[in-house]
C-alpha atoms as a PDB file:
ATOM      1  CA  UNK A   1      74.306 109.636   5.587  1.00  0.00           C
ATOM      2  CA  UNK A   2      72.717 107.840   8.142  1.00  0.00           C
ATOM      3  CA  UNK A   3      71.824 109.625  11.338  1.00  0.00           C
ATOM      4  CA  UNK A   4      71.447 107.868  14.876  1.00  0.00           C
ATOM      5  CA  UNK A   5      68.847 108.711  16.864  1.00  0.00           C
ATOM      6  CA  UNK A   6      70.660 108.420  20.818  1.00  0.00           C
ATOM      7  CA  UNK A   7      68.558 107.933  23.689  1.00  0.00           C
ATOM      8  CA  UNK A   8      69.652 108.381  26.984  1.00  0.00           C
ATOM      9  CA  UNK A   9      68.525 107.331  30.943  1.00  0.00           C
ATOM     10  CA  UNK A  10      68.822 109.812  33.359  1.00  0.00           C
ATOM     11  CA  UNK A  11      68.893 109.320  36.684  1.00  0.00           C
ATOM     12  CA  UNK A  12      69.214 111.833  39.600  1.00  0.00           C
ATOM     13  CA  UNK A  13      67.463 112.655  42.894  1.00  0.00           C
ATOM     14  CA  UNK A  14      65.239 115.780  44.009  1.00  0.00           C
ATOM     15  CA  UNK A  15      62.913 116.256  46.427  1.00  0.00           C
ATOM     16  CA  UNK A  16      63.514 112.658  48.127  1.00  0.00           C
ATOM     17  CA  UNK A  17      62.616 110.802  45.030  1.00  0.00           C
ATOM     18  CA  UNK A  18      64.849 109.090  42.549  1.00  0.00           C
ATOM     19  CA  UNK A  19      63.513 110.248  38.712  1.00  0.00           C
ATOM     20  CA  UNK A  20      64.075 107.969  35.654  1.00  0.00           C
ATOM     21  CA  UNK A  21      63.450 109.580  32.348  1.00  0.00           C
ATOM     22  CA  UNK A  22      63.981 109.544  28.730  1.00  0.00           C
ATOM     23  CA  UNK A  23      65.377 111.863  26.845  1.00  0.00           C
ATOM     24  CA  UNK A  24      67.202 112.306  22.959  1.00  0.00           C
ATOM     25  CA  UNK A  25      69.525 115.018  24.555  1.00  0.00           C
ATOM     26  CA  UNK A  26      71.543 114.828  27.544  1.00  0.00           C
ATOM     27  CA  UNK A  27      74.618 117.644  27.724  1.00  0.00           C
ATOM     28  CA  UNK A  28      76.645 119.468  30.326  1.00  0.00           C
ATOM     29  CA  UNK A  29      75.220 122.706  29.106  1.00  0.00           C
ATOM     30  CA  UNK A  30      75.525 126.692  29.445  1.00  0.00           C
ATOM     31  CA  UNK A  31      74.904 127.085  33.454  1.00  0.00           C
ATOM     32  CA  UNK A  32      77.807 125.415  35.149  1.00  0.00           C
ATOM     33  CA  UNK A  33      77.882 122.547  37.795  1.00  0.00           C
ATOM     34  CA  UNK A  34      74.444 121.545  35.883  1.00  0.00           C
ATOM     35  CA  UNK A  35      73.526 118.751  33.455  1.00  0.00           C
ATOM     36  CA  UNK A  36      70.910 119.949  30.776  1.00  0.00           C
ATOM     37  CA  UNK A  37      68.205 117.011  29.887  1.00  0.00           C
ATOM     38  CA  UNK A  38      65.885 118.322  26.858  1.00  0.00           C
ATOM     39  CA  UNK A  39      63.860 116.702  24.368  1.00  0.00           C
ATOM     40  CA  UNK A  40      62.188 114.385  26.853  1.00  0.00           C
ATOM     41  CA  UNK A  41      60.834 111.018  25.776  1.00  0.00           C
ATOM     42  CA  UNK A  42      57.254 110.067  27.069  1.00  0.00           C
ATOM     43  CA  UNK A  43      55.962 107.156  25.272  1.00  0.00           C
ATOM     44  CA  UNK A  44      52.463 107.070  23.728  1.00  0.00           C
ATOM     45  CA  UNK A  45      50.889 104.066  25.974  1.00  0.00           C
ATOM     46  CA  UNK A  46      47.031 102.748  24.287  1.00  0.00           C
ATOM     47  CA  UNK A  47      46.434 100.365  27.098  1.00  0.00           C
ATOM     48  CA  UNK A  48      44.241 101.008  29.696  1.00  0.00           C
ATOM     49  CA  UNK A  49      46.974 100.396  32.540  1.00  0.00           C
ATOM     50  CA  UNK A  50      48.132 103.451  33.188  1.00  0.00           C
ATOM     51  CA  UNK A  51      51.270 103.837  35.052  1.00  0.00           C
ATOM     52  CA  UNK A  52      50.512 106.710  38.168  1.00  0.00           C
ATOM     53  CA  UNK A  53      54.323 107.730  38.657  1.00  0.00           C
ATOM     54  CA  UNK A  54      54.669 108.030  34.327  1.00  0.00           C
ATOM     55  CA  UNK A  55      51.710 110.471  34.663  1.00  0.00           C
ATOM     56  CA  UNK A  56      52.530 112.482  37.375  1.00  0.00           C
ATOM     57  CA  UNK A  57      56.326 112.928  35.526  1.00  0.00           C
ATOM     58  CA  UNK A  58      54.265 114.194  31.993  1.00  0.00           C
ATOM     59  CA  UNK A  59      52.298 116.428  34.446  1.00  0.00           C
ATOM     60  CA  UNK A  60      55.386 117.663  36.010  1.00  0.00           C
ATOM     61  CA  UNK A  61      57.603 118.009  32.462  1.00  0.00           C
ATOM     62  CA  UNK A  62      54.888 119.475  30.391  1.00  0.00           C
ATOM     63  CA  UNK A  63      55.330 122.300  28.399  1.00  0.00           C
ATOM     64  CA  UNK A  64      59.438 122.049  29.496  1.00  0.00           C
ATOM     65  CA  UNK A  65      61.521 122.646  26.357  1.00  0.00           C
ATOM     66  CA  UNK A  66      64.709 121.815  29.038  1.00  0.00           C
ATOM     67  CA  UNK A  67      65.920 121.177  32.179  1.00  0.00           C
ATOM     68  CA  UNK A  68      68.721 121.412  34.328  1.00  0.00           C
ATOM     69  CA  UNK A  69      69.543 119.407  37.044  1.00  0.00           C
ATOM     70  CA  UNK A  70      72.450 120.244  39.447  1.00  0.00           C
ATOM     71  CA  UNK A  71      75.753 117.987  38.682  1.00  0.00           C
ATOM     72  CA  UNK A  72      75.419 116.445  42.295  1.00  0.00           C
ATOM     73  CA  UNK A  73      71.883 115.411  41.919  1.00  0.00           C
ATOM     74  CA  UNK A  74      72.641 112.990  39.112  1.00  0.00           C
ATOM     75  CA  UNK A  75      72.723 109.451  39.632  1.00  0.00           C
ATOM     76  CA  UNK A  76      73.515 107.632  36.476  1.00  0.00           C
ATOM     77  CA  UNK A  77      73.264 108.943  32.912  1.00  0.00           C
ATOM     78  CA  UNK A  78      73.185 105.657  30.075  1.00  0.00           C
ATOM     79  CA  UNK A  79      73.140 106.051  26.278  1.00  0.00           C
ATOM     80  CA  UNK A  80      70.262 102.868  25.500  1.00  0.00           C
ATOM     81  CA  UNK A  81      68.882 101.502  22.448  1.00  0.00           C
ATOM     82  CA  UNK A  82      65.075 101.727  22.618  1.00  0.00           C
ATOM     83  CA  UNK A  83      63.322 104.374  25.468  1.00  0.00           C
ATOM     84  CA  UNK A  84      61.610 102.135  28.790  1.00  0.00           C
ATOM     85  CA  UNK A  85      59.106 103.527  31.300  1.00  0.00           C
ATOM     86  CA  UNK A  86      59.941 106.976  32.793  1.00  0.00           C
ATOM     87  CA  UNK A  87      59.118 106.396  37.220  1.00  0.00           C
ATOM     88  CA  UNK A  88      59.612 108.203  40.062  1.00  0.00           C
ATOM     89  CA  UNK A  89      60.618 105.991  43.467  1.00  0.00           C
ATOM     90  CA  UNK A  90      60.926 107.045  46.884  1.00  0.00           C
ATOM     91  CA  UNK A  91      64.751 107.509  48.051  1.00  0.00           C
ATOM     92  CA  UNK A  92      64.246 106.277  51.199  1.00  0.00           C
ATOM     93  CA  UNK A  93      63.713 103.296  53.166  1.00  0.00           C
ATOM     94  CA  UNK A  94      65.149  99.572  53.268  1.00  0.00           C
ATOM     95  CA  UNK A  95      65.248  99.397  49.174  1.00  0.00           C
ATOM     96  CA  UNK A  96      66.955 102.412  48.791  1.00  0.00           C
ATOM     97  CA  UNK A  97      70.156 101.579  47.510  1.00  0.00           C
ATOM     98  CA  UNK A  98      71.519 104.802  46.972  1.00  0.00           C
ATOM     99  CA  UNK A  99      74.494 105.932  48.755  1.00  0.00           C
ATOM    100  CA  UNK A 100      75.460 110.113  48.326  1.00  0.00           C
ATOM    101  CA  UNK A 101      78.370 111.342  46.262  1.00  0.00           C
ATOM    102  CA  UNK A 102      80.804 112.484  48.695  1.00  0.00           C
ATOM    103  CA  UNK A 103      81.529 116.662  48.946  1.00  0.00           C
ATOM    104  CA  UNK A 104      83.877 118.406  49.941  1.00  0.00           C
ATOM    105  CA  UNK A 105      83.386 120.044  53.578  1.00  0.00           C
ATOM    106  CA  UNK A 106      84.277 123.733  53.325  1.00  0.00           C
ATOM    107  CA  UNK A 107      86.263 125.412  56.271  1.00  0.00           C
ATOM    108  CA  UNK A 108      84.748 127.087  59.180  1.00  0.00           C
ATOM    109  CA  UNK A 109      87.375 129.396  59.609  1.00  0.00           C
ATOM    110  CA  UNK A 110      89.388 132.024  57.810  1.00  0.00           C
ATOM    111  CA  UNK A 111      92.446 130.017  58.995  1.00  0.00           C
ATOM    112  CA  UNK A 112      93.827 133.337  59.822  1.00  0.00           C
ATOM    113  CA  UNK A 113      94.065 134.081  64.091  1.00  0.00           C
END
C-alpha cells in the first residue's frame, strides 16, 4: 500500500513575530484550545548562504519532540507538496498584513445589582 508522506505550513504569531515552519504532523491534540505541530521539517542546506532567521528557528526547536501553539495564535495551517524555507518576520510595521482574529470580550460585571 502506498503511504503519503503530508507536509504541512504552519503559520501563527508569538512574541511579535510571524513563524513559518515545516512540519509532517499538524493535529488539534490532547491540551485543548491548542494546535500540536511535531515532527518538524528543517531542511539540510550545503550552500554556504545561510539563511539567519532558518537558524535561529533550528536553535529555538532543537531537541523539541512537539509543540503546542495556542488555537488563537495560528495564522494559516496548508497541507503542501514539497517542504520551503522555515522564517521568522517581524509582525509589525507597514508590511504587516496581518489583521487579529476577533475574541470575544468577556463581561465586567456579574450582571446581577
Amino acid at each position: 500500500m502506498n503511504k503519503t508522506k503530508h507536509i504541512y505550513r504552519v503559520v501563527f504569531q508569538s512574541q511579535g513575530n510571524i513563524y513559518e515552519l515545516h512540519a509532517r504532523e499538524v493535529s488539534q491534540g490532547s491540551m485543548f484550545a491548542f494546535v500540536e505541530i511535531s515532527d518538524i521539517i528543517f531542511g539540510e542546506r550545503s550552500q554556504l548562504v545561510v539563511d539567519p532567521s532558518d537558524e535561529k528557528l533550528k536553535a529555538e526547536f532543537a531537541g523539541v519532540k512537539r509543540t503546542y501553539i495556542p488555537m488563537h495564535a495560528i495564522l494559516r495551517i496548508d497541507e503542501v507538496e514539497k517542504e520551503g524555507m522555515n522564517k521568522i518576520t517581524a509582525a509589525s510595521g507597514e508590511k504587516s498584513k496581518i489583521t487579529p482574529f476577533p475574541m470575544p470580550i468577556p463581561p465586567t460585571g456579574s450582571g446581577t445589582r
